[in-house]
C-alpha atoms as a PDB file:
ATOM      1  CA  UNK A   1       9.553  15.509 -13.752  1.00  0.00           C
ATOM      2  CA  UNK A   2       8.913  13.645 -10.152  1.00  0.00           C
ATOM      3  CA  UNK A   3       6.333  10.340 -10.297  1.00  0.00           C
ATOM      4  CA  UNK A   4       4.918   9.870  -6.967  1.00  0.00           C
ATOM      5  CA  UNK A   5       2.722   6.844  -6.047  1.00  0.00           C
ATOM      6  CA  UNK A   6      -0.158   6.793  -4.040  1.00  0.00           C
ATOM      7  CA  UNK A   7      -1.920   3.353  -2.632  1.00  0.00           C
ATOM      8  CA  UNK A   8      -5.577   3.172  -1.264  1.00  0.00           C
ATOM      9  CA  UNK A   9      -4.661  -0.323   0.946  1.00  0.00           C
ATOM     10  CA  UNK A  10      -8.032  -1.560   1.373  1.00  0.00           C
ATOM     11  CA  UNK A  11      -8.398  -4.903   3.734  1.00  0.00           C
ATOM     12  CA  UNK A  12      -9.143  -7.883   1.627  1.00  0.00           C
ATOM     13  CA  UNK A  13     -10.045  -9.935   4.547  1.00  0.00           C
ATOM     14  CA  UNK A  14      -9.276 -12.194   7.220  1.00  0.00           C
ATOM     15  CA  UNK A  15      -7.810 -14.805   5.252  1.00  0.00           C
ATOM     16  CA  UNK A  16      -5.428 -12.891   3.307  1.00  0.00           C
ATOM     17  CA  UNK A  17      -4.709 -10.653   6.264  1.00  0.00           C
ATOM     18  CA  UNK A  18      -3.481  -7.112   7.265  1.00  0.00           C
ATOM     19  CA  UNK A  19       0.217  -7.639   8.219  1.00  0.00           C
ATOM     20  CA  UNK A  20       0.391  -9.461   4.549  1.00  0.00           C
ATOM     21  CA  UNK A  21      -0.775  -6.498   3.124  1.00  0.00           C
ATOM     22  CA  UNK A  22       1.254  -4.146   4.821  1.00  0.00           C
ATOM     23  CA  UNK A  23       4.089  -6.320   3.621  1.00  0.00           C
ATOM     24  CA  UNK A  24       2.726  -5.890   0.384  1.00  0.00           C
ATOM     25  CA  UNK A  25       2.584  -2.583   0.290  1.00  0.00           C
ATOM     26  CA  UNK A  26       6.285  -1.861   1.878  1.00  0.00           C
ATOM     27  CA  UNK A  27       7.607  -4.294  -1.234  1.00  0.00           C
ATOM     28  CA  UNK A  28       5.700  -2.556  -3.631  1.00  0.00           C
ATOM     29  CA  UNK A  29       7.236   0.749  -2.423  1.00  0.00           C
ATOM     30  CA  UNK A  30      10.752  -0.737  -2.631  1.00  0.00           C
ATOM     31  CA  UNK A  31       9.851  -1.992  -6.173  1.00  0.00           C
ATOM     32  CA  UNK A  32       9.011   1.538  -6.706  1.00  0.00           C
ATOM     33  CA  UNK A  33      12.254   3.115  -5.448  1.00  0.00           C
ATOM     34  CA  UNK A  34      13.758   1.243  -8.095  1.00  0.00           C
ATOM     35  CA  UNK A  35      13.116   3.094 -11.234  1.00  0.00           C
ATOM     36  CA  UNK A  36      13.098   6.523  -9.448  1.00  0.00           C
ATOM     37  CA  UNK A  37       9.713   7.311  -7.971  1.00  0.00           C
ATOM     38  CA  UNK A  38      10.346  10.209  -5.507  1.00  0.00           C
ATOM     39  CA  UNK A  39       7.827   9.374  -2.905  1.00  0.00           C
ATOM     40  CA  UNK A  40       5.073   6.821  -1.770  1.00  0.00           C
ATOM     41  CA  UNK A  41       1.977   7.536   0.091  1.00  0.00           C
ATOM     42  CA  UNK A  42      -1.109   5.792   1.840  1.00  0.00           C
ATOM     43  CA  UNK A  43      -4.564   6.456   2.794  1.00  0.00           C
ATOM     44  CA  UNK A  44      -6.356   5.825   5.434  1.00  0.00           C
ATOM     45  CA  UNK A  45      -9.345   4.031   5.948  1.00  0.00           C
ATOM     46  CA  UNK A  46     -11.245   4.495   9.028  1.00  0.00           C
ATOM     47  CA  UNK A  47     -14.255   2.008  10.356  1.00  0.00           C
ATOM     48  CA  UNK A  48     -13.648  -0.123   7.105  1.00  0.00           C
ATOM     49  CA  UNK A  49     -14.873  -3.952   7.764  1.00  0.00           C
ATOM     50  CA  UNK A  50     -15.184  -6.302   4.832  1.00  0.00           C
ATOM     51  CA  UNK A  51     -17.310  -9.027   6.716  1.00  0.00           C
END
């Protein structure tokens, strides 16, 4: 059976920032290659403003 894993990378902020959480997200999905997940994938999110 194949695991897959799917993130929804919402923007926390300003202060945390976006290139943080794209770094985030590309450790996560190298934690995730790990144990054998066969694919990662990300949503977009369009016109999205925390402030």
């Amino acid at each position: 059976m194949d695991f897959n894993l799917h993130f929804s990378m919402n923007y926390p902020g300003h202060a945390y920032g976006g290139a943080r959480s794209s770094r985030d997200l590309l450790e996560q999905s190298v934690l995730a290659d790990q144990p054998g997940f066969r694919s990662v994938s990300v949503s977009e999110h369009h016109l999205l403003n925390p402030d």
